[in-house]
PDB file of N, CA and C in Angstrom:
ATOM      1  N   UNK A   1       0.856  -1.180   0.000  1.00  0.00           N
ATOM      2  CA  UNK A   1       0.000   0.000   0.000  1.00  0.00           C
ATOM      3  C   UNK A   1       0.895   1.234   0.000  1.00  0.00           C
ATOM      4  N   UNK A   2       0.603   2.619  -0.760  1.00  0.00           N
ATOM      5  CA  UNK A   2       1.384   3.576  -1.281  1.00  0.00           C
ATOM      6  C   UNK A   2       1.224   4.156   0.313  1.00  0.00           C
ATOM      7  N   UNK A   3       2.237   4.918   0.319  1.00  0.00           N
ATOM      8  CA  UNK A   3       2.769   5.368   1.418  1.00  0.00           C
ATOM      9  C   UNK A   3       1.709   6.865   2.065  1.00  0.00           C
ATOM     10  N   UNK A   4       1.285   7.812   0.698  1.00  0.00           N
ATOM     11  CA  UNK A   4       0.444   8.330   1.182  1.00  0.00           C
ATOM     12  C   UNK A   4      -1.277   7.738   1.757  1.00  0.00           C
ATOM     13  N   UNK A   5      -1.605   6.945   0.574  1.00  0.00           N
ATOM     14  CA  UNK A   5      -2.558   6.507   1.708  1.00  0.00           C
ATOM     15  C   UNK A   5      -2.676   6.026   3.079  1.00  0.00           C
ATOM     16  N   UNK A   6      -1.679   5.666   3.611  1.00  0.00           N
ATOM     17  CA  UNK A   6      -1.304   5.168   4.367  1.00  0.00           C
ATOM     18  C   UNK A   6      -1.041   6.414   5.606  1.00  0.00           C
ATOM     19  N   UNK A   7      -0.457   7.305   4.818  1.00  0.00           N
ATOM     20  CA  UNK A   7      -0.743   8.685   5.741  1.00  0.00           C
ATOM     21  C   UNK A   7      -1.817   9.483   5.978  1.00  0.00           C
ATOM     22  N   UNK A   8      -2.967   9.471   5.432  1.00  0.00           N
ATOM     23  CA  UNK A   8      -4.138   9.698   5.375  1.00  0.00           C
ATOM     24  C   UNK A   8      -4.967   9.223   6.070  1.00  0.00           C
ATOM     25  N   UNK A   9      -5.087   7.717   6.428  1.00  0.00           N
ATOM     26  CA  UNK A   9      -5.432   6.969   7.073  1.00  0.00           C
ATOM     27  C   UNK A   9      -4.797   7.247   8.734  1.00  0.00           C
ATOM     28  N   UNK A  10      -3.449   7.456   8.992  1.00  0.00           N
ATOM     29  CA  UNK A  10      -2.995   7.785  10.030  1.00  0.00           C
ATOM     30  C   UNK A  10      -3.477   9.322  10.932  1.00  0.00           C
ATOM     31  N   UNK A  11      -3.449  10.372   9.516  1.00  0.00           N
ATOM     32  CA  UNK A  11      -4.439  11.100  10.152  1.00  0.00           C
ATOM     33  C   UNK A  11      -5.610  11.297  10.232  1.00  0.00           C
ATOM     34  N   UNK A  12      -6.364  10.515   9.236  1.00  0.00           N
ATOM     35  CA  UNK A  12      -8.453  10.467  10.130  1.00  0.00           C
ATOM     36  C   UNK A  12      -8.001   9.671  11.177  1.00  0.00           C
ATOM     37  N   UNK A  13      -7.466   8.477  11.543  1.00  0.00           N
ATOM     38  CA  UNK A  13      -7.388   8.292  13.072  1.00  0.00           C
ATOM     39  C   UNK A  13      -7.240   9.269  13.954  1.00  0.00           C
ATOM     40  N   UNK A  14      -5.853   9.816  13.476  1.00  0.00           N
ATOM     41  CA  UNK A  14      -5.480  10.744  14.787  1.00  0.00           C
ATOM     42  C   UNK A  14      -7.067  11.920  14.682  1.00  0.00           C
ATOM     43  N   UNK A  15      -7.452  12.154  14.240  1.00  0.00           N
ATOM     44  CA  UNK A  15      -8.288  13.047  14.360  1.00  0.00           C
ATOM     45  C   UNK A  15     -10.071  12.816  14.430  1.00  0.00           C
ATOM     46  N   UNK A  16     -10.264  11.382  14.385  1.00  0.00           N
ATOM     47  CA  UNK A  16     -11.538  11.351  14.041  1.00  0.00           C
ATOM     48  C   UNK A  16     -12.392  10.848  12.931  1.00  0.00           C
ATOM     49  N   UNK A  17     -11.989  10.710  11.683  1.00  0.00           N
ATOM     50  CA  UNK A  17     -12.133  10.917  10.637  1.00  0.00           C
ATOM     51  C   UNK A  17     -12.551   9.788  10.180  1.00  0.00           C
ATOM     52  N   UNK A  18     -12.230   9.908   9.131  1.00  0.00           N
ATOM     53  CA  UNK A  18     -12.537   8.537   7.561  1.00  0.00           C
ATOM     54  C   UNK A  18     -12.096   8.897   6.642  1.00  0.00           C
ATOM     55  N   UNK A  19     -10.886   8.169   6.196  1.00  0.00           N
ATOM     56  CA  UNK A  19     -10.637   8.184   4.730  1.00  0.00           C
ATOM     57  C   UNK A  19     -11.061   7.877   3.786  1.00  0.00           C
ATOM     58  N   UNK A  20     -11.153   8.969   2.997  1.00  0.00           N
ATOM     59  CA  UNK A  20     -12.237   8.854   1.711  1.00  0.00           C
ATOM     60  C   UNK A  20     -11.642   8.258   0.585  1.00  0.00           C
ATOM     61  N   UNK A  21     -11.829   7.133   0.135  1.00  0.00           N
ATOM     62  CA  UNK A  21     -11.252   6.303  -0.988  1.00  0.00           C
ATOM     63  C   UNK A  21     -10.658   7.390  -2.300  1.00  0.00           C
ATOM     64  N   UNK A  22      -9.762   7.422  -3.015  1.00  0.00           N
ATOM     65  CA  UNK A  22      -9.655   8.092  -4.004  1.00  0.00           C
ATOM     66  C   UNK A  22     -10.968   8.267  -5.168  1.00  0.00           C
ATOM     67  N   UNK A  23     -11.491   6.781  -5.402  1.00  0.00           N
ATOM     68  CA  UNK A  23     -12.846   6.641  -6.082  1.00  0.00           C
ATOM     69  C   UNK A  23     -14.152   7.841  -5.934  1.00  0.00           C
ATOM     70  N   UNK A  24     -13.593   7.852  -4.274  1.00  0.00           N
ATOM     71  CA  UNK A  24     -15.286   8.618  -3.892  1.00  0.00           C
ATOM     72  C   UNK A  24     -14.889   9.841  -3.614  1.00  0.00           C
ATOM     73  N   UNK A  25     -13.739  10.225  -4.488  1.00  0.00           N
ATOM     74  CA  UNK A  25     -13.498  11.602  -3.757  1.00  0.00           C
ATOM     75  C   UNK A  25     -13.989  12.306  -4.767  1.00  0.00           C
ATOM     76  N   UNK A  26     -13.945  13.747  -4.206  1.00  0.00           N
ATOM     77  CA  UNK A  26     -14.763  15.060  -4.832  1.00  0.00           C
ATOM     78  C   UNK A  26     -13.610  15.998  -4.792  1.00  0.00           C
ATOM     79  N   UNK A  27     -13.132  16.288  -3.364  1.00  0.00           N
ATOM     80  CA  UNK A  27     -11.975  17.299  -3.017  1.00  0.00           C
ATOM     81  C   UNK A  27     -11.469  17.083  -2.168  1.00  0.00           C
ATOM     82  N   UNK A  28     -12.182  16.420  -0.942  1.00  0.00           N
ATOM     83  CA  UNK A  28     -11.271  16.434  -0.050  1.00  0.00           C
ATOM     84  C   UNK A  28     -10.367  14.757   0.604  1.00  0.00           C
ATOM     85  N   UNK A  29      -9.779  14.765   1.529  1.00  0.00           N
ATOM     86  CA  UNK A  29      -8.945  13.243   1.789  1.00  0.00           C
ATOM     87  C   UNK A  29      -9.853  12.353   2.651  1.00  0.00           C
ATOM     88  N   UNK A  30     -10.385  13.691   3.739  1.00  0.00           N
ATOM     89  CA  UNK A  30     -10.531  12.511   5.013  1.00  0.00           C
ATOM     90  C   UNK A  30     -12.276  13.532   5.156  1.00  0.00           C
ATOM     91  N   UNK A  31     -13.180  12.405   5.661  1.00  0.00           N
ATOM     92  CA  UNK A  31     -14.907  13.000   5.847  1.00  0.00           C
ATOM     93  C   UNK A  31     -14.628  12.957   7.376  1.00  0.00           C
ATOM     94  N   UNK A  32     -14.868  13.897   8.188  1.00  0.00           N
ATOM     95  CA  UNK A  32     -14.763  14.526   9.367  1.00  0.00           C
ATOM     96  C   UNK A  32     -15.807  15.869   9.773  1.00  0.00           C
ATOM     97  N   UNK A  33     -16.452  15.813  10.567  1.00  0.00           N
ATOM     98  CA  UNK A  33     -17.567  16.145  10.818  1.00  0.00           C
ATOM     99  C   UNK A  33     -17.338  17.684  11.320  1.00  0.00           C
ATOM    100  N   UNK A  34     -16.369  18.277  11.643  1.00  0.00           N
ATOM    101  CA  UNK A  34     -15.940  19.673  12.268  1.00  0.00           C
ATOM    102  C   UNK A  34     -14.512  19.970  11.460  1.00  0.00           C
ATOM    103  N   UNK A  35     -13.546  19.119  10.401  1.00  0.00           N
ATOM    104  CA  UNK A  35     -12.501  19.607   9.862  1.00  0.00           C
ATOM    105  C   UNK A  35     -12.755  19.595   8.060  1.00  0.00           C
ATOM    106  N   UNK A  36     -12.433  20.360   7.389  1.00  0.00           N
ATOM    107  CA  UNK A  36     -12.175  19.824   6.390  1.00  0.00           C
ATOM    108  C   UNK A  36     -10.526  19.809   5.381  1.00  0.00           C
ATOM    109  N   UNK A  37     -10.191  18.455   5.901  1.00  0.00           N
ATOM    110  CA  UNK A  37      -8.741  17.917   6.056  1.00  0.00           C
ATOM    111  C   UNK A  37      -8.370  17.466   4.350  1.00  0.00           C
ATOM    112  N   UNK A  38      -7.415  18.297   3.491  1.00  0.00           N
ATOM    113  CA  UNK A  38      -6.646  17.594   2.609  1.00  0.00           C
ATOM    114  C   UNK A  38      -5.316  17.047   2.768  1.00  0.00           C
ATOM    115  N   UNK A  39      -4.785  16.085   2.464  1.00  0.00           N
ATOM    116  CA  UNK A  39      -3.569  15.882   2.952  1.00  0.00           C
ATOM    117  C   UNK A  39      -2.254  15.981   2.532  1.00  0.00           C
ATOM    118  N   UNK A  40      -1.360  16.382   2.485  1.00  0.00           N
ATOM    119  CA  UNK A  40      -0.226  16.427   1.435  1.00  0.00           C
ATOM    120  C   UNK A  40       0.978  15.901   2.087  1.00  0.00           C
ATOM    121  N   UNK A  41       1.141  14.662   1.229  1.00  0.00           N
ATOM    122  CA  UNK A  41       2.722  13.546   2.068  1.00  0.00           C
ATOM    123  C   UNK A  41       3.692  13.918   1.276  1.00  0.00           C
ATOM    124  N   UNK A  42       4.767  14.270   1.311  1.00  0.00           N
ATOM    125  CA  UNK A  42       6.341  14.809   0.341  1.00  0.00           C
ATOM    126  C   UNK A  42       7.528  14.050   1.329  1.00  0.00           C
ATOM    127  N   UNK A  43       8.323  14.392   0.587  1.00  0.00           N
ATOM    128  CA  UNK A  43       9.512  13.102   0.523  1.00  0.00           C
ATOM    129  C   UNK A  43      10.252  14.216   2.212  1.00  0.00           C
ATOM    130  N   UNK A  44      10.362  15.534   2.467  1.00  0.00           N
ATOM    131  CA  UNK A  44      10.642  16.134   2.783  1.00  0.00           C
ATOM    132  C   UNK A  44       9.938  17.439   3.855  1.00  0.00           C
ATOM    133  N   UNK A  45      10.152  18.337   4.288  1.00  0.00           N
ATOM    134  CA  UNK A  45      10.350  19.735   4.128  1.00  0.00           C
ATOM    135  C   UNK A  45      11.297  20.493   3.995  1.00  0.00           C
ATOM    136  N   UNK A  46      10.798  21.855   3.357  1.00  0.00           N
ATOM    137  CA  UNK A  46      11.707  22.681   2.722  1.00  0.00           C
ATOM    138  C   UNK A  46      12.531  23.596   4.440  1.00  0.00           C
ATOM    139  N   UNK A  47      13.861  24.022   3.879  1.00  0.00           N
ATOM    140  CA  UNK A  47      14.414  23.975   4.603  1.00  0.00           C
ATOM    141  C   UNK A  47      13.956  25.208   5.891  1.00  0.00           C
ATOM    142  N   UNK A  48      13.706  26.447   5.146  1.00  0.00           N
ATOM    143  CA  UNK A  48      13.100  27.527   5.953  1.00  0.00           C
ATOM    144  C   UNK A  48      11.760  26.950   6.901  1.00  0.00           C
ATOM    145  N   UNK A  49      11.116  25.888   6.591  1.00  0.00           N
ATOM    146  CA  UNK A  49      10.054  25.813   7.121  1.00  0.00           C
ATOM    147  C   UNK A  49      10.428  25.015   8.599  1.00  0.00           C
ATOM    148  N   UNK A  50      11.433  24.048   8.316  1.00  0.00           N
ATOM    149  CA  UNK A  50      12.112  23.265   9.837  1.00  0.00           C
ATOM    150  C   UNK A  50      12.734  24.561  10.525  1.00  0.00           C
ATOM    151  N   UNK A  51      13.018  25.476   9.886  1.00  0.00           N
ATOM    152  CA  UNK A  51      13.957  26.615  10.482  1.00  0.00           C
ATOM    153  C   UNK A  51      12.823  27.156  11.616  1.00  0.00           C
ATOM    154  N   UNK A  52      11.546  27.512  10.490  1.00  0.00           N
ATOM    155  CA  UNK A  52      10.515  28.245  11.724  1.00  0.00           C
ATOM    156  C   UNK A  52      10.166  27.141  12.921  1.00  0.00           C
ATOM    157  N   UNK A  53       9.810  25.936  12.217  1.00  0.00           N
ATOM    158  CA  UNK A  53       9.553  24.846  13.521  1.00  0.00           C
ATOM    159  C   UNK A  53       9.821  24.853  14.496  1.00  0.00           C
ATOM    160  N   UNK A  54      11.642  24.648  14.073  1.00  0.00           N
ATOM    161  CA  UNK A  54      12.462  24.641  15.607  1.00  0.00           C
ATOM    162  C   UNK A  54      12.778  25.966  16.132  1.00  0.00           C
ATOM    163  N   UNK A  55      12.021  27.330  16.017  1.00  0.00           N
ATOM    164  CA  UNK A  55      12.270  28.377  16.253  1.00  0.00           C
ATOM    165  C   UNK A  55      10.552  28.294  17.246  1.00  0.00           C
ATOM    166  N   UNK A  56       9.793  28.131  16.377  1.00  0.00           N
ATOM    167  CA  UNK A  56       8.305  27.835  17.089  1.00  0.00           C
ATOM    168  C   UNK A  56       8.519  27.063  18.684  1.00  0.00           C
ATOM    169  N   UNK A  57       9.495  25.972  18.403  1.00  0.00           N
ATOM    170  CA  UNK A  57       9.156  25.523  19.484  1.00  0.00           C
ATOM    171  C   UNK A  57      10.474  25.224  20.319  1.00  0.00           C
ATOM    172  N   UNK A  58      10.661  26.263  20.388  1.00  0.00           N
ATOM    173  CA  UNK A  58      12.058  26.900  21.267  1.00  0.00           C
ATOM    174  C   UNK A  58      11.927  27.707  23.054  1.00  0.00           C
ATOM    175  N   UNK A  59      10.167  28.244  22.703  1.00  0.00           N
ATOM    176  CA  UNK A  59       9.524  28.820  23.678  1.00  0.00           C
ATOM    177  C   UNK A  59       8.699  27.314  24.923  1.00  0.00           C
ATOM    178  N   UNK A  60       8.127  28.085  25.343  1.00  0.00           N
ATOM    179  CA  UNK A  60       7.307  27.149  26.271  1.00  0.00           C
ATOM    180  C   UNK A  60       5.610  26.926  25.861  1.00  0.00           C
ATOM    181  N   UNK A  61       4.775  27.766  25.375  1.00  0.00           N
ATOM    182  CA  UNK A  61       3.719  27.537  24.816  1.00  0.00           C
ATOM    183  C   UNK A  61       3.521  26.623  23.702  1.00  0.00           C
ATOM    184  N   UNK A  62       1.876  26.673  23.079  1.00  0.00           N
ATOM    185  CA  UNK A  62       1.997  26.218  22.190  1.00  0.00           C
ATOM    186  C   UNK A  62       2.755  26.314  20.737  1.00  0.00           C
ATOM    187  N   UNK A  63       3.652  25.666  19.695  1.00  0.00           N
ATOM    188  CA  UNK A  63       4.146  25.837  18.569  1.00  0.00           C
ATOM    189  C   UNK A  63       3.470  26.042  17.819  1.00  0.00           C
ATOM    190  N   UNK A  64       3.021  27.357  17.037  1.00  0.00           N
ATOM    191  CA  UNK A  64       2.527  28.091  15.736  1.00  0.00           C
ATOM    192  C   UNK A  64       3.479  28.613  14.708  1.00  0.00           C
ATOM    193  N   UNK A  65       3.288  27.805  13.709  1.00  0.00           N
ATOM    194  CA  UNK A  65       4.109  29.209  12.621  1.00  0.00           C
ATOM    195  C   UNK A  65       2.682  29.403  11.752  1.00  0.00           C
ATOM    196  N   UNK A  66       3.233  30.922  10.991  1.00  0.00           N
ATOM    197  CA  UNK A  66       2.105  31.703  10.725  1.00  0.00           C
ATOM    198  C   UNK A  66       2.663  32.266   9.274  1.00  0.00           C
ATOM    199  N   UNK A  67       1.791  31.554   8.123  1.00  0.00           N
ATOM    200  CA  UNK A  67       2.392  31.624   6.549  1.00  0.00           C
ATOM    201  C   UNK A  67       1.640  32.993   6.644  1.00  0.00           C
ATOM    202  N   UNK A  68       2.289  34.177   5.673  1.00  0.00           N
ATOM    203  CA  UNK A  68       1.621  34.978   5.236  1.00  0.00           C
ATOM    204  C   UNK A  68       2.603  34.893   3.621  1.00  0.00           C
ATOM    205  N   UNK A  69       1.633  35.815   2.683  1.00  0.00           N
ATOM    206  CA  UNK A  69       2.413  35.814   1.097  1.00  0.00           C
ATOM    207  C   UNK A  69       2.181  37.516   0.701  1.00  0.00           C
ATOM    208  N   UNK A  70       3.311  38.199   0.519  1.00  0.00           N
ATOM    209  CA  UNK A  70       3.181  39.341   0.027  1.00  0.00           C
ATOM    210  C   UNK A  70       1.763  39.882  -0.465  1.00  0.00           C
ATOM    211  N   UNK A  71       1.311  41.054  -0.025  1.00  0.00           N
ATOM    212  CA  UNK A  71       0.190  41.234  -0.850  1.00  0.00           C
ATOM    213  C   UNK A  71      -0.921  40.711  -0.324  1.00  0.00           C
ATOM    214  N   UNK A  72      -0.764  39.830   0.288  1.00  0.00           N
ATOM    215  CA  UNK A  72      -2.076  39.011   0.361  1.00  0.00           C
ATOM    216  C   UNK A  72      -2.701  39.253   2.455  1.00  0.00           C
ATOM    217  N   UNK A  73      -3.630  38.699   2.016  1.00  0.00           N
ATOM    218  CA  UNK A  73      -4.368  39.347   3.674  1.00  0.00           C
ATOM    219  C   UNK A  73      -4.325  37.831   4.554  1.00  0.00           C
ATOM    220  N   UNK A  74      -4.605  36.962   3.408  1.00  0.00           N
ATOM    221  CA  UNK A  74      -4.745  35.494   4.153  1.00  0.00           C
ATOM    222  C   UNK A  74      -3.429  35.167   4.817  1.00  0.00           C
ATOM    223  N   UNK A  75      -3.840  34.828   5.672  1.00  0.00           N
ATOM    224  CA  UNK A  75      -2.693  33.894   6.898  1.00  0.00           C
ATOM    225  C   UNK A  75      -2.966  32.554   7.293  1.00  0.00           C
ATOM    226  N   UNK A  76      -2.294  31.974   6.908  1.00  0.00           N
ATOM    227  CA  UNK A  76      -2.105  30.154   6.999  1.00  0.00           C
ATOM    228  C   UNK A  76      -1.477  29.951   8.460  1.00  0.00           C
ATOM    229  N   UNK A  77      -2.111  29.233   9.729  1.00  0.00           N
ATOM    230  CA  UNK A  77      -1.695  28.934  10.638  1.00  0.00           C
ATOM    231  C   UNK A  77      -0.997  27.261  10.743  1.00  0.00           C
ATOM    232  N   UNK A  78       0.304  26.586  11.136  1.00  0.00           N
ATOM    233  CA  UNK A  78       0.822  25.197  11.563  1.00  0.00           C
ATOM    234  C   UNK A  78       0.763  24.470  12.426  1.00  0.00           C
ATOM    235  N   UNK A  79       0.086  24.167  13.221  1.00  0.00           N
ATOM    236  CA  UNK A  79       0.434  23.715  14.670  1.00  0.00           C
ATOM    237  C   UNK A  79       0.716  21.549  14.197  1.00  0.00           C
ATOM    238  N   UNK A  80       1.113  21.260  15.385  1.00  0.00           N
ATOM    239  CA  UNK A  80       0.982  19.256  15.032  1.00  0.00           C
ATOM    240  C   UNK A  80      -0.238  19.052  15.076  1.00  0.00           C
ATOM    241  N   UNK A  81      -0.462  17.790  14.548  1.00  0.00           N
ATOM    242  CA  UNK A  81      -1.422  17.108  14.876  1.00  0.00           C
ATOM    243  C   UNK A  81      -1.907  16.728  15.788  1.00  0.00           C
ATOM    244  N   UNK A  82      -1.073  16.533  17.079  1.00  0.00           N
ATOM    245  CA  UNK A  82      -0.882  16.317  18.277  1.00  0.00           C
ATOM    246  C   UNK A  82      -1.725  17.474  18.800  1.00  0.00           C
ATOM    247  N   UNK A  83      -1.284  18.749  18.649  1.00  0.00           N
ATOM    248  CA  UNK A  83      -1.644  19.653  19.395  1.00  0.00           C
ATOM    249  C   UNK A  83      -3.379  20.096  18.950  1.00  0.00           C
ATOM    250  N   UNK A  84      -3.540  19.893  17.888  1.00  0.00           N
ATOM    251  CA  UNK A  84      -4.880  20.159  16.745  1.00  0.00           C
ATOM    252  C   UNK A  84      -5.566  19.189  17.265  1.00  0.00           C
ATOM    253  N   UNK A  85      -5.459  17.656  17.823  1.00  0.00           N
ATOM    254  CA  UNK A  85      -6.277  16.558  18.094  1.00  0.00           C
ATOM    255  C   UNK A  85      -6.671  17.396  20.401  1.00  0.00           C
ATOM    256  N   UNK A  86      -5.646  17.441  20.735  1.00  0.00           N
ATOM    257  CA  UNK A  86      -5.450  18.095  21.912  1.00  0.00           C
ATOM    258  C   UNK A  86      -6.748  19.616  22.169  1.00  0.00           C
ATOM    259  N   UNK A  87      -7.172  20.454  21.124  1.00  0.00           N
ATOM    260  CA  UNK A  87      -7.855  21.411  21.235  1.00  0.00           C
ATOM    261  C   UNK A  87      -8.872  20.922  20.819  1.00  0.00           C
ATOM    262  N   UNK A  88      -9.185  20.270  19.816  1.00  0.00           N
ATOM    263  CA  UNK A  88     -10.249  19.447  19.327  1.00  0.00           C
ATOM    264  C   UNK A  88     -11.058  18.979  20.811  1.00  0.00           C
ATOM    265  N   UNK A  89     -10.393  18.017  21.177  1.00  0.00           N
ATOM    266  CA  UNK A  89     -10.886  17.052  22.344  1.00  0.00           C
ATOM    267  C   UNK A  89     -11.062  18.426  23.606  1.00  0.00           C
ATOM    268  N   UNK A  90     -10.459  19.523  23.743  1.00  0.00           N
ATOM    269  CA  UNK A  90     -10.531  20.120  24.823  1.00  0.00           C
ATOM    270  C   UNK A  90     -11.857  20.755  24.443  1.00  0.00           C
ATOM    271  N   UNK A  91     -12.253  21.347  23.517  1.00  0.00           N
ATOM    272  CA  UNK A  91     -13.481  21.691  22.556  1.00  0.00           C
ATOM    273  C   UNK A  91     -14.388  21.084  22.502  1.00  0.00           C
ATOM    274  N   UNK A  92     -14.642  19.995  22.337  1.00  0.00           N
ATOM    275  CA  UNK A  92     -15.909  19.216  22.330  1.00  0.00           C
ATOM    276  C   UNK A  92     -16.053  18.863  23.845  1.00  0.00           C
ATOM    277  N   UNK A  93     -14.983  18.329  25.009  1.00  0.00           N
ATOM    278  CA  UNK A  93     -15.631  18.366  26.195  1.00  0.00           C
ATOM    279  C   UNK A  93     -16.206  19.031  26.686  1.00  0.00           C
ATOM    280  N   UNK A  94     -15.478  20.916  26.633  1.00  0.00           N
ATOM    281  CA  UNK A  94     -16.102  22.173  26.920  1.00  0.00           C
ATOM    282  C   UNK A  94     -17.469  22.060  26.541  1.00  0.00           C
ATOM    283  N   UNK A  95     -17.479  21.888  25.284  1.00  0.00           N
ATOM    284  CA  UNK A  95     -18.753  22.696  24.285  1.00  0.00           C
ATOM    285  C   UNK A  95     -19.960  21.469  25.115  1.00  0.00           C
ATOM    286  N   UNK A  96     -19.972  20.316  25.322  1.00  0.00           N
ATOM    287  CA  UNK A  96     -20.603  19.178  25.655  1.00  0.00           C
ATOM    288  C   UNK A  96     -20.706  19.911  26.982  1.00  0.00           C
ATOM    289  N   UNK A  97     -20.137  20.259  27.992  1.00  0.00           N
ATOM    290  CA  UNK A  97     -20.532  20.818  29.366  1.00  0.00           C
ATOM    291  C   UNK A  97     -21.823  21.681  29.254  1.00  0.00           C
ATOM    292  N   UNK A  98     -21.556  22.720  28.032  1.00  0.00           N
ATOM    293  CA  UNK A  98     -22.595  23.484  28.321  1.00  0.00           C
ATOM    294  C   UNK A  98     -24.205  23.701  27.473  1.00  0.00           C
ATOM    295  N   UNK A  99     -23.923  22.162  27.571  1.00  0.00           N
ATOM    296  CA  UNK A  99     -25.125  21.581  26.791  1.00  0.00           C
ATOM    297  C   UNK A  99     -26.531  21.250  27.933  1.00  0.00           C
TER     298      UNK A  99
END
């Protein structure tokens, strides 16, 4: 089995999810009820981006890096999966309390 599916599958677990067969897809990877998750597996990352990582998480809080592109207003936020499954779950217990 190809290596990205295989990563896809690793993250609808970590998160909840279901991987959506290539067959039944439309746009997105994984059917998840509060995310809408595409996935992208590469051999790598580029080098500036480990640079911000280990700069992100050099502090004591949570690790964010924060894409912005000349010109543009949109801002792309990074955090792990770890930490994204971690707010998730802190989120739905909250939100479930005040039900």
């Amino acid at each position: 089995m190809s290596n990205w599916k295989n990563f896809e599958r690793r993250v609808a677990k970590k998160l909840g999810g279901k991987r959506i067969p290539i067959t039944g897809r439309e746009c997105l990877d994984i059917d998840h009820p509060i995310l809408d998750i595409e996935c992208k597996h590469r051999e790598g990352y580029p080098l500036w981006f480990l640079n911000a990582w280990r700069q992100a998480n050099a502090g004591k809080g949570i690790p964010v890096i924060a894409l912005g592109k000349k010109y543009s207003n949109l801002i792309l936020t990074v955090i792990s999966i770890e930490t994204l499954a971690m707010l998730m779950e802190y989120y739905i217990i909250h939100h479930n309390e005040q039900d």
